[in-house]
C-alpha atoms as a PDB file:
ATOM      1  CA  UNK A   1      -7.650  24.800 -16.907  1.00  0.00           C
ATOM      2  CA  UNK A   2     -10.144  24.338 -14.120  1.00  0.00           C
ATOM      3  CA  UNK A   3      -9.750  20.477 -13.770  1.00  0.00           C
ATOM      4  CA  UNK A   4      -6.056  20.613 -13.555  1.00  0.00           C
ATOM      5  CA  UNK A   5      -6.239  23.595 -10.861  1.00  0.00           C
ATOM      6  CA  UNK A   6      -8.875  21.060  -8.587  1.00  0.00           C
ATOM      7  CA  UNK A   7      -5.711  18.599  -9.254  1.00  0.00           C
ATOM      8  CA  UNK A   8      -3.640  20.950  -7.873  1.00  0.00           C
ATOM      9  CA  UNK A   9      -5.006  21.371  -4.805  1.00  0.00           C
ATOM     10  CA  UNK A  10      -6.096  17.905  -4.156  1.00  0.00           C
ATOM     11  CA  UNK A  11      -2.217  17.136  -4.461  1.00  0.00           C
ATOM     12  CA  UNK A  12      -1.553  20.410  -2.133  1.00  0.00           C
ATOM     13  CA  UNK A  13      -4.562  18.787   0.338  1.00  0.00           C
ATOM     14  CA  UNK A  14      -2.994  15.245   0.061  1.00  0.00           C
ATOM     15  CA  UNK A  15       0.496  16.587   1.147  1.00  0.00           C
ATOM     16  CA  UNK A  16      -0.388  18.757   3.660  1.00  0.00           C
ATOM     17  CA  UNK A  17      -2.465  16.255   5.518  1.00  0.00           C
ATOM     18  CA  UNK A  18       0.392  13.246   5.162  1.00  0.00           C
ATOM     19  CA  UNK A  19       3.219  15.600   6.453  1.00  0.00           C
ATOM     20  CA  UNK A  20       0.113  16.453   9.527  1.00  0.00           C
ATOM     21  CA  UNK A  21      -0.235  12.808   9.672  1.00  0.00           C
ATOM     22  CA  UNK A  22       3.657  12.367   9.703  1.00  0.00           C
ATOM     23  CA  UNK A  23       4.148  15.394  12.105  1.00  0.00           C
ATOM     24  CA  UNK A  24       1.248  13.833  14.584  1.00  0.00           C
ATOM     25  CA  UNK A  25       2.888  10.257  14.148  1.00  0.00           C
ATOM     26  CA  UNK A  26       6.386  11.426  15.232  1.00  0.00           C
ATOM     27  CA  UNK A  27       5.243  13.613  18.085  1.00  0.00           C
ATOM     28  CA  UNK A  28       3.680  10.463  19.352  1.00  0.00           C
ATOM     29  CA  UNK A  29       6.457   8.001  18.902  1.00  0.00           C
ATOM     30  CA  UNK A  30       8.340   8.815  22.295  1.00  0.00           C
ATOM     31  CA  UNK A  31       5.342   8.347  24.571  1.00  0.00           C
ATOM     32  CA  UNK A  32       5.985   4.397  23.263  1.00  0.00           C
ATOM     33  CA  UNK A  33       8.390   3.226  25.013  1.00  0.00           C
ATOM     34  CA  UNK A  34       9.303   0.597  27.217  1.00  0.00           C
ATOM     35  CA  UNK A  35       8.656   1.102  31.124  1.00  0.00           C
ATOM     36  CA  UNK A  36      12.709   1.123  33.049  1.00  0.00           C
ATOM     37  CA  UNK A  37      12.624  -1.919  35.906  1.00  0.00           C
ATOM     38  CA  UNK A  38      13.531   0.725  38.660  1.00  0.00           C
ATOM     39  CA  UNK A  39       9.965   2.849  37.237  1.00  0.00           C
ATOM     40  CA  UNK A  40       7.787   0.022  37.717  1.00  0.00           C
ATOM     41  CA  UNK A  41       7.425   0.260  41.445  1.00  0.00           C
ATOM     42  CA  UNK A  42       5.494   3.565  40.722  1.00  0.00           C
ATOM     43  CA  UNK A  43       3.042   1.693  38.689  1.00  0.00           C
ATOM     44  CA  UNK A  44       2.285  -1.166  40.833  1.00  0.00           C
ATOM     45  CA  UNK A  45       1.047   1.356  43.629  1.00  0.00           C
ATOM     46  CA  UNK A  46      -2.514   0.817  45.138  1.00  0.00           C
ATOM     47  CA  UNK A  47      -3.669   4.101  43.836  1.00  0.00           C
ATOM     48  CA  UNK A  48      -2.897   2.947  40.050  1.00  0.00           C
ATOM     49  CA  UNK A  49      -5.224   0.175  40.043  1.00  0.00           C
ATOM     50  CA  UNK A  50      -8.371   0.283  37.734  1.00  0.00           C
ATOM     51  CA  UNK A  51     -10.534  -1.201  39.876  1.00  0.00           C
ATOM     52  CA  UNK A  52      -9.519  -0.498  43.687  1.00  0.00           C
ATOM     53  CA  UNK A  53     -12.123  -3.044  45.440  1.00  0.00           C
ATOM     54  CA  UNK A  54     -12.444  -6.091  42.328  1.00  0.00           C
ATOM     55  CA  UNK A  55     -14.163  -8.580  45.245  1.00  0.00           C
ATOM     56  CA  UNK A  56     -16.904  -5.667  45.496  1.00  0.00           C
ATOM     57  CA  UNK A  57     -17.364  -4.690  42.104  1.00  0.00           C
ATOM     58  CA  UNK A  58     -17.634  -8.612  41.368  1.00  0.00           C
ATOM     59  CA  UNK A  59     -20.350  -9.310  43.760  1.00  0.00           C
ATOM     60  CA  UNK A  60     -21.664  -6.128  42.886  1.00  0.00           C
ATOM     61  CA  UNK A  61     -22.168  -6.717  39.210  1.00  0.00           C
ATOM     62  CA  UNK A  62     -23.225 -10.474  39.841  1.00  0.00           C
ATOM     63  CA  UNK A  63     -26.164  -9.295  42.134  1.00  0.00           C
ATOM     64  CA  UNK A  64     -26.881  -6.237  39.357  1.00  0.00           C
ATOM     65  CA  UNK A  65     -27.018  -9.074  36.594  1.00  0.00           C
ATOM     66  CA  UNK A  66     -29.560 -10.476  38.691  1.00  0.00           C
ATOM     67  CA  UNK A  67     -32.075  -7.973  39.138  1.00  0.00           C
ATOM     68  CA  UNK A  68     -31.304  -6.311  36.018  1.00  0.00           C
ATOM     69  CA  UNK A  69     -30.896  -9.007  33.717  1.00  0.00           C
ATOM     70  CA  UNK A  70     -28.410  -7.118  31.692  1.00  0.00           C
ATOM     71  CA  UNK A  71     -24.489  -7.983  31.361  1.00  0.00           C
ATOM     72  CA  UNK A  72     -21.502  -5.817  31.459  1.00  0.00           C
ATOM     73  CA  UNK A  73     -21.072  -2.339  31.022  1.00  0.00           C
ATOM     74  CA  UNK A  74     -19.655  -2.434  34.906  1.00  0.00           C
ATOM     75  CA  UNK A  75     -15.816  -1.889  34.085  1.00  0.00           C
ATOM     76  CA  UNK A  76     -13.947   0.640  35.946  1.00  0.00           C
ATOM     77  CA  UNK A  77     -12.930   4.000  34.234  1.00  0.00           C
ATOM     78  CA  UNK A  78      -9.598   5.298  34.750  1.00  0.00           C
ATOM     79  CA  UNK A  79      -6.503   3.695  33.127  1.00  0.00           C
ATOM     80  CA  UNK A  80      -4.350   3.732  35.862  1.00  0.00           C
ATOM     81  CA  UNK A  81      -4.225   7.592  36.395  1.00  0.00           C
ATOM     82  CA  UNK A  82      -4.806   7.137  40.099  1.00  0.00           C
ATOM     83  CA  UNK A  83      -7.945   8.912  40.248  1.00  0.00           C
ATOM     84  CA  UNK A  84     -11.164   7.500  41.093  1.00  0.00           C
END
């Protein structure tokens, strides 16, 4: 009796997280999709760049390899969010 009531709910716990899994997957699915021609202009703007100044953060990191003797870790955060 006990073993097939731990069966039980393992089957109840394996459906209710694949429909959460299936409910998070198809809430997601819009966000991917591809960027109109007429929308790019608003992500080619200065303010979405990564990196706003790549000349300076390259001679920045190249003189910081230097002294430091230690390699990357340097990347800009951000994603294109157009904060700094």
């Amino acid at each position: 009796m006990i073993k097939n009531r731990q069966t039980l709910i393992r089957r109840r716990i394996r459906t209710i997280n694949t429909l959460l899994l299936l409910f998070f997957v198809l809430i997601n699915l819009p966000g991917c999709a591809p960027v109109a021609p007429w929308e790019r202009g608003n992500l080619a703007k200065p303010q979405m760049v990564p990196d706003p100044y790549p000349m300076q953060s390259s001679l920045r990191s190249h003189s910081y390899r230097g002294r430091e003797a230690a390699i990357g870790g340097a990347s800009a955060e951000g994603g294109g969010c157009g904060c700094y």
